[in-house]
C-alpha atoms as a PDB file:
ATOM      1  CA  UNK A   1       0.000   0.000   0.000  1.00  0.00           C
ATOM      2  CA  UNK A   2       0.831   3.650  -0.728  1.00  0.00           C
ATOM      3  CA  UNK A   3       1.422   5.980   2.496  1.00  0.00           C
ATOM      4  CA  UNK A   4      -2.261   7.560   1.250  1.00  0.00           C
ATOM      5  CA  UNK A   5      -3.830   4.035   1.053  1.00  0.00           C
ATOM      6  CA  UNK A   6      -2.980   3.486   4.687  1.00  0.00           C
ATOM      7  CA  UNK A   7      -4.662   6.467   6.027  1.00  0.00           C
ATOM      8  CA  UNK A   8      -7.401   5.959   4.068  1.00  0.00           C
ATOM      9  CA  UNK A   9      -7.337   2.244   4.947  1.00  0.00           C
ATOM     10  CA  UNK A  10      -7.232   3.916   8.634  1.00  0.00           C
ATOM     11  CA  UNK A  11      -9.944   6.173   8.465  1.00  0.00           C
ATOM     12  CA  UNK A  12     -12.834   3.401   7.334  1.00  0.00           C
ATOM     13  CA  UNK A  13     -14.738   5.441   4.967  1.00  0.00           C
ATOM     14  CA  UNK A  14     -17.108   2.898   4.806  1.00  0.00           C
ATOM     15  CA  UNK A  15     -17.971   4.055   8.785  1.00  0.00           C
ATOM     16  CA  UNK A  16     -19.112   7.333   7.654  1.00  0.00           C
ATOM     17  CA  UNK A  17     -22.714   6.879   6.947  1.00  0.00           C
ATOM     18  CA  UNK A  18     -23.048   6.934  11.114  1.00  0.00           C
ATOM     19  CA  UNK A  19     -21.674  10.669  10.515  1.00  0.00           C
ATOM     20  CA  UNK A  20     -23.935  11.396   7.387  1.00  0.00           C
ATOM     21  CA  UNK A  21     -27.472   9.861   9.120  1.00  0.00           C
ATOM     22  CA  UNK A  22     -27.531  12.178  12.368  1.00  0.00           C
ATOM     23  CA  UNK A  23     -27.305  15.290  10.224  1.00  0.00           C
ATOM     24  CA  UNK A  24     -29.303  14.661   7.973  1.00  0.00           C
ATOM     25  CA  UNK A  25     -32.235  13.517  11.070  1.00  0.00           C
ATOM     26  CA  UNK A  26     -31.246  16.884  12.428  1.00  0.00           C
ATOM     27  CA  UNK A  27     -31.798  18.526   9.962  1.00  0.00           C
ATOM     28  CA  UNK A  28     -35.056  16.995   9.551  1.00  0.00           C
ATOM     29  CA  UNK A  29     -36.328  17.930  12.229  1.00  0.00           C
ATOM     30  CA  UNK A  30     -35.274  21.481  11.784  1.00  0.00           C
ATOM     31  CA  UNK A  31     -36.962  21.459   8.571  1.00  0.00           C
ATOM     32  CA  UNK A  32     -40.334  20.087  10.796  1.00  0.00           C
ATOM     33  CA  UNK A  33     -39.567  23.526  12.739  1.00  0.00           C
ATOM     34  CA  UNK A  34     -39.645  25.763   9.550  1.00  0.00           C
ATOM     35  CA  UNK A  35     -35.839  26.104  10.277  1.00  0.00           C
ATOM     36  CA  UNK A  36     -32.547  25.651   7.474  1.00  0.00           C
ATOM     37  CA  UNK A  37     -29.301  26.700   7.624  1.00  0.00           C
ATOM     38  CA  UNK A  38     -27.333  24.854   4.888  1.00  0.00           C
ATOM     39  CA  UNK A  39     -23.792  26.240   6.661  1.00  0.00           C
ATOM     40  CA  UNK A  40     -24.147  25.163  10.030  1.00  0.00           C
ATOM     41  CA  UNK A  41     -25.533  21.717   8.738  1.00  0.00           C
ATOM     42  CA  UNK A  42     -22.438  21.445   6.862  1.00  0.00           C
ATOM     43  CA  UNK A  43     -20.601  22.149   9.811  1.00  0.00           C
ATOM     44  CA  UNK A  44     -22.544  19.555  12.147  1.00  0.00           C
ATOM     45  CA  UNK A  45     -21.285  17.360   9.544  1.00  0.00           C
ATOM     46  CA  UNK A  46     -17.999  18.226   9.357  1.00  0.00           C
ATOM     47  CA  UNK A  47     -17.645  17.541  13.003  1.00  0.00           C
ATOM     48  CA  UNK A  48     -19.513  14.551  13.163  1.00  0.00           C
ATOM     49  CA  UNK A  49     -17.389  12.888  10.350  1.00  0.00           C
ATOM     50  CA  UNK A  50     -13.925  13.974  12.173  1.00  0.00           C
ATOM     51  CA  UNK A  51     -15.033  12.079  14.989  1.00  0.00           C
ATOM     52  CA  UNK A  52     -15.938   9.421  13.363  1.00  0.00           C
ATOM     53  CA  UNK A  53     -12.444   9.033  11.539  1.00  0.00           C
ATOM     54  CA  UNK A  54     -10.684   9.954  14.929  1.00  0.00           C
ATOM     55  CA  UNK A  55     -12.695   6.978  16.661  1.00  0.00           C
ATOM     56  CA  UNK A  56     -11.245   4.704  13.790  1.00  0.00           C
ATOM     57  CA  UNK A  57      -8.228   6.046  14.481  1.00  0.00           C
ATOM     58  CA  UNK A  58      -8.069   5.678  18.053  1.00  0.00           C
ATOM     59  CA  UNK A  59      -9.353   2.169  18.165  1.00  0.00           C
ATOM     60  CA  UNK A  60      -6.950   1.317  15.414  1.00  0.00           C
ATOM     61  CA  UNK A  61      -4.219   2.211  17.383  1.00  0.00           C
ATOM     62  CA  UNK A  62      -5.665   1.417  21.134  1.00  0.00           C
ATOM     63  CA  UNK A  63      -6.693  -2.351  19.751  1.00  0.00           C
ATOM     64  CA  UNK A  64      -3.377  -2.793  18.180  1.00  0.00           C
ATOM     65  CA  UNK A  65      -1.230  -1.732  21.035  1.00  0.00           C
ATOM     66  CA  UNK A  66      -2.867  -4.115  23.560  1.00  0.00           C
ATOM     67  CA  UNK A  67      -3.040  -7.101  20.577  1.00  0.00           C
ATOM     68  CA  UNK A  68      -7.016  -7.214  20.369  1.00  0.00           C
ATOM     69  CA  UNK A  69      -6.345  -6.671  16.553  1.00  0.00           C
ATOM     70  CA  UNK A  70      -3.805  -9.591  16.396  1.00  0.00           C
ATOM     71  CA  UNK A  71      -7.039 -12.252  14.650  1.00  0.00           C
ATOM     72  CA  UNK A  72      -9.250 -10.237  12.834  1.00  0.00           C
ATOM     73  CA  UNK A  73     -11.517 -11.273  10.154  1.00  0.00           C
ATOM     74  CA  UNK A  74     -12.841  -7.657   9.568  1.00  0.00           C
ATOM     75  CA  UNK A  75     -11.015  -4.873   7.671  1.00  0.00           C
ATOM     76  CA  UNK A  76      -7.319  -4.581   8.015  1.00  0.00           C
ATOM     77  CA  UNK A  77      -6.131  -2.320  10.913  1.00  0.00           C
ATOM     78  CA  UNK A  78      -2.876  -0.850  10.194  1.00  0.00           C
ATOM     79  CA  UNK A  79      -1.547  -0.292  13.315  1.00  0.00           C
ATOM     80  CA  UNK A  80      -1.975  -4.400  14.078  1.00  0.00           C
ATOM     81  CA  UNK A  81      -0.518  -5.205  10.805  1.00  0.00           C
ATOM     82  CA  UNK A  82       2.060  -3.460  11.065  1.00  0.00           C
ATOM     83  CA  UNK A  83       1.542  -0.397   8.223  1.00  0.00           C
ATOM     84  CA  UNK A  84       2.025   2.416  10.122  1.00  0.00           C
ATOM     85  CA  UNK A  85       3.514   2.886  13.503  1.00  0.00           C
ATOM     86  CA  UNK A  86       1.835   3.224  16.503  1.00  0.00           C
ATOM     87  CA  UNK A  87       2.711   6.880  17.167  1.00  0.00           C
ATOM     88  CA  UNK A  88       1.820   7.932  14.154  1.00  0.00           C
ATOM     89  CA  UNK A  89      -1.276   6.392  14.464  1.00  0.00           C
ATOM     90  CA  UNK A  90      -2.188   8.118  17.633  1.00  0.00           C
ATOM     91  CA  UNK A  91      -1.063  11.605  16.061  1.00  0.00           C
ATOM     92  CA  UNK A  92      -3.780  10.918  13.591  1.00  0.00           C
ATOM     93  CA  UNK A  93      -6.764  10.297  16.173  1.00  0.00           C
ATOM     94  CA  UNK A  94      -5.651  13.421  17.976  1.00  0.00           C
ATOM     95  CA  UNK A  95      -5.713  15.775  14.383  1.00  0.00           C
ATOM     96  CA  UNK A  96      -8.688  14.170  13.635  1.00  0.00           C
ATOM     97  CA  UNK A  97     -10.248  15.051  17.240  1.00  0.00           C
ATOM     98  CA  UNK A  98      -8.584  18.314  16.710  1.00  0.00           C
ATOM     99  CA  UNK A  99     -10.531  19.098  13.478  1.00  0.00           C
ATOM    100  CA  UNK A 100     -13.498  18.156  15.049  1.00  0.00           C
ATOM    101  CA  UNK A 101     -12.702  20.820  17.879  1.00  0.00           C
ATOM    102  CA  UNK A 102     -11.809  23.649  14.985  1.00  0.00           C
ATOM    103  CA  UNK A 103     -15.184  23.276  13.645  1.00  0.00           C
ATOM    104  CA  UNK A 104     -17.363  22.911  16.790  1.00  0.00           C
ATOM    105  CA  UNK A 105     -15.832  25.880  18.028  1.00  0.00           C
ATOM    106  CA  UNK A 106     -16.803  28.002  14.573  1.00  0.00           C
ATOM    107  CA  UNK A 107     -20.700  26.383  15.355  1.00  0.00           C
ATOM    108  CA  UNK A 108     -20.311  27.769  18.707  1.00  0.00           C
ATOM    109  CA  UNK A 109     -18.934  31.090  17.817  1.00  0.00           C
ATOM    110  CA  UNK A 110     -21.769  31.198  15.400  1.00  0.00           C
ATOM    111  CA  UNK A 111     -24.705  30.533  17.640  1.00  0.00           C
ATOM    112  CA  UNK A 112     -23.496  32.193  20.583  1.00  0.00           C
ATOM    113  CA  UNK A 113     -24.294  29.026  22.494  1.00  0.00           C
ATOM    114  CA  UNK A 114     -21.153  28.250  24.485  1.00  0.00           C
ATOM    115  CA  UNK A 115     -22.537  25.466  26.321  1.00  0.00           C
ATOM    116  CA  UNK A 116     -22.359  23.726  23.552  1.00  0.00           C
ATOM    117  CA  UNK A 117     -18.164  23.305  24.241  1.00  0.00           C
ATOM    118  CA  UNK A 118     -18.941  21.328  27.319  1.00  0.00           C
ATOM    119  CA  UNK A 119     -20.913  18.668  25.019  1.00  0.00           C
ATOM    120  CA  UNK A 120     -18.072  18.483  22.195  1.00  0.00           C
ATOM    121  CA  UNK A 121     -15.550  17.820  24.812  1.00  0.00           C
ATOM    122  CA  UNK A 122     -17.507  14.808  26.151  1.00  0.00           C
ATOM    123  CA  UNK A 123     -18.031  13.967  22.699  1.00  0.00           C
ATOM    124  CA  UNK A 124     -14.044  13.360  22.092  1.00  0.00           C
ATOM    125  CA  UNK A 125     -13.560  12.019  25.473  1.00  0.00           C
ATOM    126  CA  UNK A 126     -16.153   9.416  24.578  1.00  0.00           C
ATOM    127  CA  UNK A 127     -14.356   8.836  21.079  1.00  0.00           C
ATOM    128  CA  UNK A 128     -11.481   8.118  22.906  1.00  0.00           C
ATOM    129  CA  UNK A 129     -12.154   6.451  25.472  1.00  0.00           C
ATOM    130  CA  UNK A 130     -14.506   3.796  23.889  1.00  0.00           C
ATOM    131  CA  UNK A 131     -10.745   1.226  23.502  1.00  0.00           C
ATOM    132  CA  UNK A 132      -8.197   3.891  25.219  1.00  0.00           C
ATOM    133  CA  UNK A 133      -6.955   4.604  28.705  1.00  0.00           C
ATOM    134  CA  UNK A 134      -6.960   1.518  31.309  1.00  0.00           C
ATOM    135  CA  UNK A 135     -10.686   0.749  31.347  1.00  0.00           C
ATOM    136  CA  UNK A 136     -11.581   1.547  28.269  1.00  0.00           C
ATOM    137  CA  UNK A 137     -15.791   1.444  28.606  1.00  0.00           C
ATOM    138  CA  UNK A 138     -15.991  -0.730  24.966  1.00  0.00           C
ATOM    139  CA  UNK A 139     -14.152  -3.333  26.589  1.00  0.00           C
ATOM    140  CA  UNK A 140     -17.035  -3.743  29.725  1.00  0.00           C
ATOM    141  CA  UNK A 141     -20.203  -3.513  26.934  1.00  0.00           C
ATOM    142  CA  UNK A 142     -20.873  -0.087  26.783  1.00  0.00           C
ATOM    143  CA  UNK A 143     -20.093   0.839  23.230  1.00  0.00           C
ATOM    144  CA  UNK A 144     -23.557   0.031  22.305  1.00  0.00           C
ATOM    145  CA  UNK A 145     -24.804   2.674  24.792  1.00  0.00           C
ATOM    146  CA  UNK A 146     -22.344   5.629  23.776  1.00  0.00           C
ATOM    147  CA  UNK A 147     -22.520   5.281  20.065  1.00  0.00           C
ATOM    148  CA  UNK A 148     -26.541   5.393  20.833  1.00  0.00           C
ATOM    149  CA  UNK A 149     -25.935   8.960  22.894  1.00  0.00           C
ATOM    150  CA  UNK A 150     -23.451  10.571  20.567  1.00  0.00           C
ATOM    151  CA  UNK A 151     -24.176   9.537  17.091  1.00  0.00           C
ATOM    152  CA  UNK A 152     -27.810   8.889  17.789  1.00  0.00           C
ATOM    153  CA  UNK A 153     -29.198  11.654  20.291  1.00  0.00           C
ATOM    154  CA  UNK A 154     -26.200  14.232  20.760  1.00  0.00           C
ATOM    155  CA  UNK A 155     -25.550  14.469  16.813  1.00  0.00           C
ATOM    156  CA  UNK A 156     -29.229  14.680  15.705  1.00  0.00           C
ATOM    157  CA  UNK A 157     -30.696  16.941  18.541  1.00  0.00           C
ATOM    158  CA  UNK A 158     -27.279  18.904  18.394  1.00  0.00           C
ATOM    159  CA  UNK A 159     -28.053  19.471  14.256  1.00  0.00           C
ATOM    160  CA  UNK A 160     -31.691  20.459  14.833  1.00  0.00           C
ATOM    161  CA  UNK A 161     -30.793  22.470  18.096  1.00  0.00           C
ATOM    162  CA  UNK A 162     -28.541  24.593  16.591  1.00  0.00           C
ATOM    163  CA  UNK A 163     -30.011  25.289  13.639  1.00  0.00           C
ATOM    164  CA  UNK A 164     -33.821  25.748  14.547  1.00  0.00           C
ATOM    165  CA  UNK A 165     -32.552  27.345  18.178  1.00  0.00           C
ATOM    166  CA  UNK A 166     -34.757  25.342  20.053  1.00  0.00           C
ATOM    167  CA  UNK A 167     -35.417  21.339  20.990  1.00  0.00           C
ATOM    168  CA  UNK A 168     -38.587  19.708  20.175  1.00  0.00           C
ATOM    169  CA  UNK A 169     -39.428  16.382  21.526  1.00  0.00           C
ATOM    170  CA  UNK A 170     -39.612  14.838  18.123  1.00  0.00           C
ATOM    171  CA  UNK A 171     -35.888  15.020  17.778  1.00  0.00           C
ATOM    172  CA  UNK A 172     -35.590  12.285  20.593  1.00  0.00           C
ATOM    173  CA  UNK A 173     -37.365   9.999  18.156  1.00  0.00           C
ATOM    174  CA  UNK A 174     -35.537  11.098  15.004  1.00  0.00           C
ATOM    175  CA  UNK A 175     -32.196  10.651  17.060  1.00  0.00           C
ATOM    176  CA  UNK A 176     -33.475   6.936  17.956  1.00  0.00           C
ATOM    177  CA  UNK A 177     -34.306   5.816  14.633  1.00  0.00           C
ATOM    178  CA  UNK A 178     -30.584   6.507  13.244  1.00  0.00           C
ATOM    179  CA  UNK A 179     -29.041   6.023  16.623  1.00  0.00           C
ATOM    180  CA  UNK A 180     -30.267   2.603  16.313  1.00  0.00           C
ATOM    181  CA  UNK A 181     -28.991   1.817  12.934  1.00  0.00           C
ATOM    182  CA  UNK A 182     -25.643   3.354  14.139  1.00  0.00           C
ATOM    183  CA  UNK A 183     -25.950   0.693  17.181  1.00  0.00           C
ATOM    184  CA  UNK A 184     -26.694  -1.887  14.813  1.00  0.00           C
ATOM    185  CA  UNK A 185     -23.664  -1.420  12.919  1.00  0.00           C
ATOM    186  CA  UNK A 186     -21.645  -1.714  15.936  1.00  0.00           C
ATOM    187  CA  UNK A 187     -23.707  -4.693  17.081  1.00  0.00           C
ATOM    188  CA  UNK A 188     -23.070  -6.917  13.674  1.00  0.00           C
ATOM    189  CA  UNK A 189     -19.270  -5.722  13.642  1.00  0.00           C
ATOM    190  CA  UNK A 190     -18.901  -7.313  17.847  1.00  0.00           C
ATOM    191  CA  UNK A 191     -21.200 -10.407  16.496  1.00  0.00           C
ATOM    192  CA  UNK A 192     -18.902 -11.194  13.435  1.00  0.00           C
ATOM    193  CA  UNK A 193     -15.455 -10.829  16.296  1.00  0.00           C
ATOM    194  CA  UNK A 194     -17.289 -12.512  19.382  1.00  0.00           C
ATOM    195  CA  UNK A 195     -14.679 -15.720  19.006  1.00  0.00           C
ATOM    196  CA  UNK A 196     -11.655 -13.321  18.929  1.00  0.00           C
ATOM    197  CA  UNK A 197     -12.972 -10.384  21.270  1.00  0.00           C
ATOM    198  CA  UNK A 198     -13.410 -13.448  24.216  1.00  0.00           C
ATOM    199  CA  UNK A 199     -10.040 -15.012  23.480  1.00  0.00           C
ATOM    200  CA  UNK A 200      -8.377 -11.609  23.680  1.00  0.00           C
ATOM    201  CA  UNK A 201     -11.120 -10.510  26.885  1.00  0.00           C
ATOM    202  CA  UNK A 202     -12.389  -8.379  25.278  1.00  0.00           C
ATOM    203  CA  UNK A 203     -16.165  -7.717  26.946  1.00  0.00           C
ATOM    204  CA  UNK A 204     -18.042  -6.358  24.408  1.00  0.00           C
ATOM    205  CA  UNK A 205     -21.814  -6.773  24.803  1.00  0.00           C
ATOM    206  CA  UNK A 206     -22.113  -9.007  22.063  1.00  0.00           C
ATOM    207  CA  UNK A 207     -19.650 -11.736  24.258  1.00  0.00           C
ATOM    208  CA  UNK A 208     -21.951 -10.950  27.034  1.00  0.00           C
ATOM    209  CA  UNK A 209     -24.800 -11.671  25.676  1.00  0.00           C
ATOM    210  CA  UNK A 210     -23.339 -14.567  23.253  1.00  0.00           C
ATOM    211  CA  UNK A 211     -24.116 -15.219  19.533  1.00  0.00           C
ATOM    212  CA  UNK A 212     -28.047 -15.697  19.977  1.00  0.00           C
ATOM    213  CA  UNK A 213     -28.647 -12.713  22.321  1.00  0.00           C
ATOM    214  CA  UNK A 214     -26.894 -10.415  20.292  1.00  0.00           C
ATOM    215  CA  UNK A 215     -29.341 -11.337  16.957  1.00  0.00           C
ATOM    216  CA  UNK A 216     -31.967 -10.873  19.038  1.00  0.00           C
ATOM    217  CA  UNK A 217     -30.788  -7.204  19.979  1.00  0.00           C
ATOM    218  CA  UNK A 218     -29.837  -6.418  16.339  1.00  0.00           C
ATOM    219  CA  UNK A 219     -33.272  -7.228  15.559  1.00  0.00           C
ATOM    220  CA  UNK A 220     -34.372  -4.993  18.195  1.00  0.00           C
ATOM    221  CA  UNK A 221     -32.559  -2.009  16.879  1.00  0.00           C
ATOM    222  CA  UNK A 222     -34.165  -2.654  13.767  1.00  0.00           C
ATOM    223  CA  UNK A 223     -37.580  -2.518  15.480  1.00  0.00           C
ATOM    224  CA  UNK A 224     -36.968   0.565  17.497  1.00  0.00           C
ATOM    225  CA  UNK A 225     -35.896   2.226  14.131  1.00  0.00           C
ATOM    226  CA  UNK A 226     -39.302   1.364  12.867  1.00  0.00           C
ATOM    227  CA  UNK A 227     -41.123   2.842  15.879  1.00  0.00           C
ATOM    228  CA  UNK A 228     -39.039   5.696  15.964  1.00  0.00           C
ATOM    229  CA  UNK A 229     -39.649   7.056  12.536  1.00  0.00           C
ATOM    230  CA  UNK A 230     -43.235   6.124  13.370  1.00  0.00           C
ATOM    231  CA  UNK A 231     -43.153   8.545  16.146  1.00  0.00           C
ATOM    232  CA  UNK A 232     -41.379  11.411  14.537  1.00  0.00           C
ATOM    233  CA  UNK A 233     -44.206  10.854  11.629  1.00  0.00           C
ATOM    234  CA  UNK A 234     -46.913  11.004  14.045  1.00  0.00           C
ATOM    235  CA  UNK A 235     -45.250  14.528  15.587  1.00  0.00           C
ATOM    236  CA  UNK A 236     -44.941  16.543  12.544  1.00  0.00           C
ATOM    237  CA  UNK A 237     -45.981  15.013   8.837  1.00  0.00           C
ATOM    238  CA  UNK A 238     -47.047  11.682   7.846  1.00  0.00           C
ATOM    239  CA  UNK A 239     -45.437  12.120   4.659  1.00  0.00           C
ATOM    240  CA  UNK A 240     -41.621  11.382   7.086  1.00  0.00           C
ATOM    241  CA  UNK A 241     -43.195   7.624   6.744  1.00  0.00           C
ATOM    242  CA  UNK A 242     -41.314   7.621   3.748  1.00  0.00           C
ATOM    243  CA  UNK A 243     -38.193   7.400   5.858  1.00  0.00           C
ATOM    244  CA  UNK A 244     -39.110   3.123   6.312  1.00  0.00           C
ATOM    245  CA  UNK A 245     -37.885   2.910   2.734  1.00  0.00           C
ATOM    246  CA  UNK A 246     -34.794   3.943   3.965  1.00  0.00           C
ATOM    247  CA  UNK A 247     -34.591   0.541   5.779  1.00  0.00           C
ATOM    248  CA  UNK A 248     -34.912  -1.288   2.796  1.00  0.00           C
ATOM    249  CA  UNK A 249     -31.228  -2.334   2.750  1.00  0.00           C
ATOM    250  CA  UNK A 250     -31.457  -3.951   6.055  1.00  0.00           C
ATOM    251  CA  UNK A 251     -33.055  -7.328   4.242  1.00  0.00           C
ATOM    252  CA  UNK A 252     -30.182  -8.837   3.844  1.00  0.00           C
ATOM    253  CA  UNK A 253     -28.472  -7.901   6.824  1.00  0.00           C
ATOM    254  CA  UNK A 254     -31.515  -9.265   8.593  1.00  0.00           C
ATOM    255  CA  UNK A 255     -31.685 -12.554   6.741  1.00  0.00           C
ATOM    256  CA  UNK A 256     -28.079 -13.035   7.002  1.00  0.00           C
ATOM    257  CA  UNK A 257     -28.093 -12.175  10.867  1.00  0.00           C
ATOM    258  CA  UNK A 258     -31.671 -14.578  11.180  1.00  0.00           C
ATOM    259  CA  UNK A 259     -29.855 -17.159   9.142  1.00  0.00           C
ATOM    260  CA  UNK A 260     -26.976 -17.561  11.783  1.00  0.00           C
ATOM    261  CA  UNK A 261     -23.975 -15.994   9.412  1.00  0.00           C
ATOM    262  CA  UNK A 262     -20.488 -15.768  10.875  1.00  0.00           C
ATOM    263  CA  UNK A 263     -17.226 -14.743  10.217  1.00  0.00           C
ATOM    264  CA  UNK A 264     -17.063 -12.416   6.774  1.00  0.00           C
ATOM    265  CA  UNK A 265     -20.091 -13.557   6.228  1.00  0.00           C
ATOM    266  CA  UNK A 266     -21.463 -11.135   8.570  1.00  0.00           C
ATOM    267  CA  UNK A 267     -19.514  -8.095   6.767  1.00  0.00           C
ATOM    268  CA  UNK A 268     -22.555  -7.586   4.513  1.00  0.00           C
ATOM    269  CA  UNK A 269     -24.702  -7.164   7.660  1.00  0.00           C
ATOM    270  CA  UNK A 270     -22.129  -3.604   8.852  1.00  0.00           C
ATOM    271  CA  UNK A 271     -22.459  -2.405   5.185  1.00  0.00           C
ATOM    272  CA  UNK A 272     -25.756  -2.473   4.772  1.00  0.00           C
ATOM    273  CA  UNK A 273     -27.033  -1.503   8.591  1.00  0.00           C
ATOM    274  CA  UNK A 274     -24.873   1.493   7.506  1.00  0.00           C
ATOM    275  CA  UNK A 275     -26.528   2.397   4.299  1.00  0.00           C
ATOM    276  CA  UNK A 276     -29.975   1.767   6.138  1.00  0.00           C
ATOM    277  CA  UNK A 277     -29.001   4.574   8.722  1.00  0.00           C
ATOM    278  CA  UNK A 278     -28.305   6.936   6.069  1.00  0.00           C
ATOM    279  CA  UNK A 279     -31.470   6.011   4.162  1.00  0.00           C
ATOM    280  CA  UNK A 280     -33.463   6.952   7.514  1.00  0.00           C
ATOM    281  CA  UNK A 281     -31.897  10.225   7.700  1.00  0.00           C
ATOM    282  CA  UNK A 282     -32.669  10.862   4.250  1.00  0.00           C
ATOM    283  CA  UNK A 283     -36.166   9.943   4.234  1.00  0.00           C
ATOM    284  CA  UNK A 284     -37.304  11.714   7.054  1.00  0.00           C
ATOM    285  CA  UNK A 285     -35.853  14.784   5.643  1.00  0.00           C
ATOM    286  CA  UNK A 286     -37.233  14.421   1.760  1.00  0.00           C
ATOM    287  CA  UNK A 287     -40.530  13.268   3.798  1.00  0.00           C
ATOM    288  CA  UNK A 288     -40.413  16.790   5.354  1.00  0.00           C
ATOM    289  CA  UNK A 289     -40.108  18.806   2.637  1.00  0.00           C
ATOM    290  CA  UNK A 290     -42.707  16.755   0.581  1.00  0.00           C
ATOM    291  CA  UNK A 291     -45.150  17.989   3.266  1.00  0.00           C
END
C-alpha cells in the first residue's frame, strides 16, 4: 500500500454513513420547525465525520497496542498489521479530534451558544475512550450505549438544536431511529469478532450476551428504528413515513443475521445496517419537505 492508502485504509470510509445519518435527522427535524441553515448543517457534519475518523483512528491504534487486533476477520487495521507505527497512528486520532474541535468551536462562535463546548468535549472524550486509557468502557459492553448517545441523540438533537434554536421532543425519536442503525452497525461488527474479542477478553456486549442474544438485539434495533420514525411521523408530517424505505437495505443484513452468518459472512450485515441509517436520515428529511 501507498502511504495515502494506509490512512485511508485507517480512516474506514465505509464508517461514515453513522456521521452522514444524524445530520441529515437533524436537519429533519429542523426542517419540521420551519428552520434551514445549509452552513451550520455542513458544519454539524464536518464535526460529526472527524469524529468518526478519529474513533477509527483511536481504536486502530488502542486495539493494536494491547493485541485485540492480532485475529481479525474484519477490515485490516494498520496499526496491528504493522503499516504504520503506533505513534503515528495516535497523532492521527488526535488531528482528527482536533478538526473536530476547529469546527465545533466556529458552530459555537456562530450561535453564541457556548454550552455547547462542554458537550463536544464529552463527545471526544467518549471517542477516545470507547478502547483507550486503562478501562476503556468498549471493553465492559458499553459501546452500544455511547454510540446510541453521541451519534444517535447528541448528533441529531445537536443538528436540529442549533439550527432551529430550540429542541422539540420529536428530535428524541428522530435521534433513535438513526441512533439505532448506528448501534446496529456496531452490534453486527462485535457479532462477526465474538470468538476473537473473548479469546483476547475483550467484553463487548455481544460476548456478554453470546451469539443468539446479540441477533436478538440487532433485531431490536431494527424494530426501534421502525417505531421511531413512526413517532417522529406522528409529531410533525405523515409524509416522514417515507423514511421506512430507507430501511430497505437492512433485508439482507436481517436474513443473514436470522440465518446464523459468521465470520465475513457477517460483513454484509455492517455495510448495509450502515446504508440503512443513512437512508433513515434521508427519508425523514425528503418526507419533510414533501409535506
Amino acid at each position: 500500500m501507498t502511504t495515502l492508502e494506509v490512512w485511508v485504509t485507517g480512516a474506514r470510509p465505509r464508517t461514515l454513513p453513522a456521521a452522514i445519518a444524524p445530520i441529515l435527522a437533524g436537519a429533519a427535524t429542523a426542517a419540521a420547525q420551519g428552520e434551514a441553515d445549509l452552513l451550520l448543517t455542513v458544519l454539524a457534519f464536518l464535526v460529526a465525520a472527524a469524529l468518526q475518523v478519529g474513533v477509527n483512528y483511536a481504536n486502530d491504534y488502542s486495539d493494536g497496542v494491547r493485541g485485540t487486533d492480532e485475529f481479525r476477520t474484519g477490515p485490516t487495521r494498520i496499526t496491528a498489521s504493522g503499516l504504520a507505527r503506533p505513534a503515528a497512528v495516535k497523532r492521527a486520532a488526535f488531528l482528527s479530534f482536533g478538526a473536530a474541535a476547529v469546527f465545533g468551536l466556529v458552530i459555537v462562535v456562530l450561535t453564541a451558544h457556548w454550552w455547547l463546548l462542554a458537550v463536544g468535549v464529552a463527545a471526544i472524550l467518549a471517542a477516545w475512550f470507547y478502547t483507550g486509557g486503562e478501562k476503556p468502557y468498549g471493553y465492559m459492553g458499553l459501546g452500544e450505549v455511547f454510540v446510541f448517545i453521541f451519534f444517535g441523540l447528541v448528533a441529531t438533537m445537536g443538528t436540529a438544536y442549533i439550527v432551529a434554536d430550540r429542541f422539540a421532543w420529536y428530535s428524541v425519536a428522530a435521534g433513535s431511529a438513526v441512533g439505532a442503525m448506528a448501534c446496529a452497525v456496531l452490534v453486527g461488527n462485535n457479532l462477526r469478532d465474538i470468538p476473537t474479542d473473548r479469546e483476547t477478553g475483550k467484553r463487548t456486549l455481544a460476548v456478554r450476551l453470546g451469539d443468539r442474544g446479540t441477533r436478538v438485539l440487532y433485531v431490536a434495533l431494527a424494530v426501534l428504528a421502525v417505531v421511531s420514525v413512526v413517532a417522529f411521523a406522528a409529531g410533525t408530517t405523515w409524509w416522514a413515513l417515507v423514511a421506512l424505505l430507507g430501511l430497505l437495505p437492512l433485508g439482507g443484513p436481517l436474513r443473514l443475521v436470522l440465518s446464523g452468518a459468521v465470520g465475513r459472512d457477517l460483513i454484509p450485515v455492517i455495510q448495509g445496517t450502515g446504508l440503512a441509517g443513512v437512508g433513515i436520515g434521508l427519508g425523514l428529511l425528503v418526507g419533510v419537505y414533501l409535506a
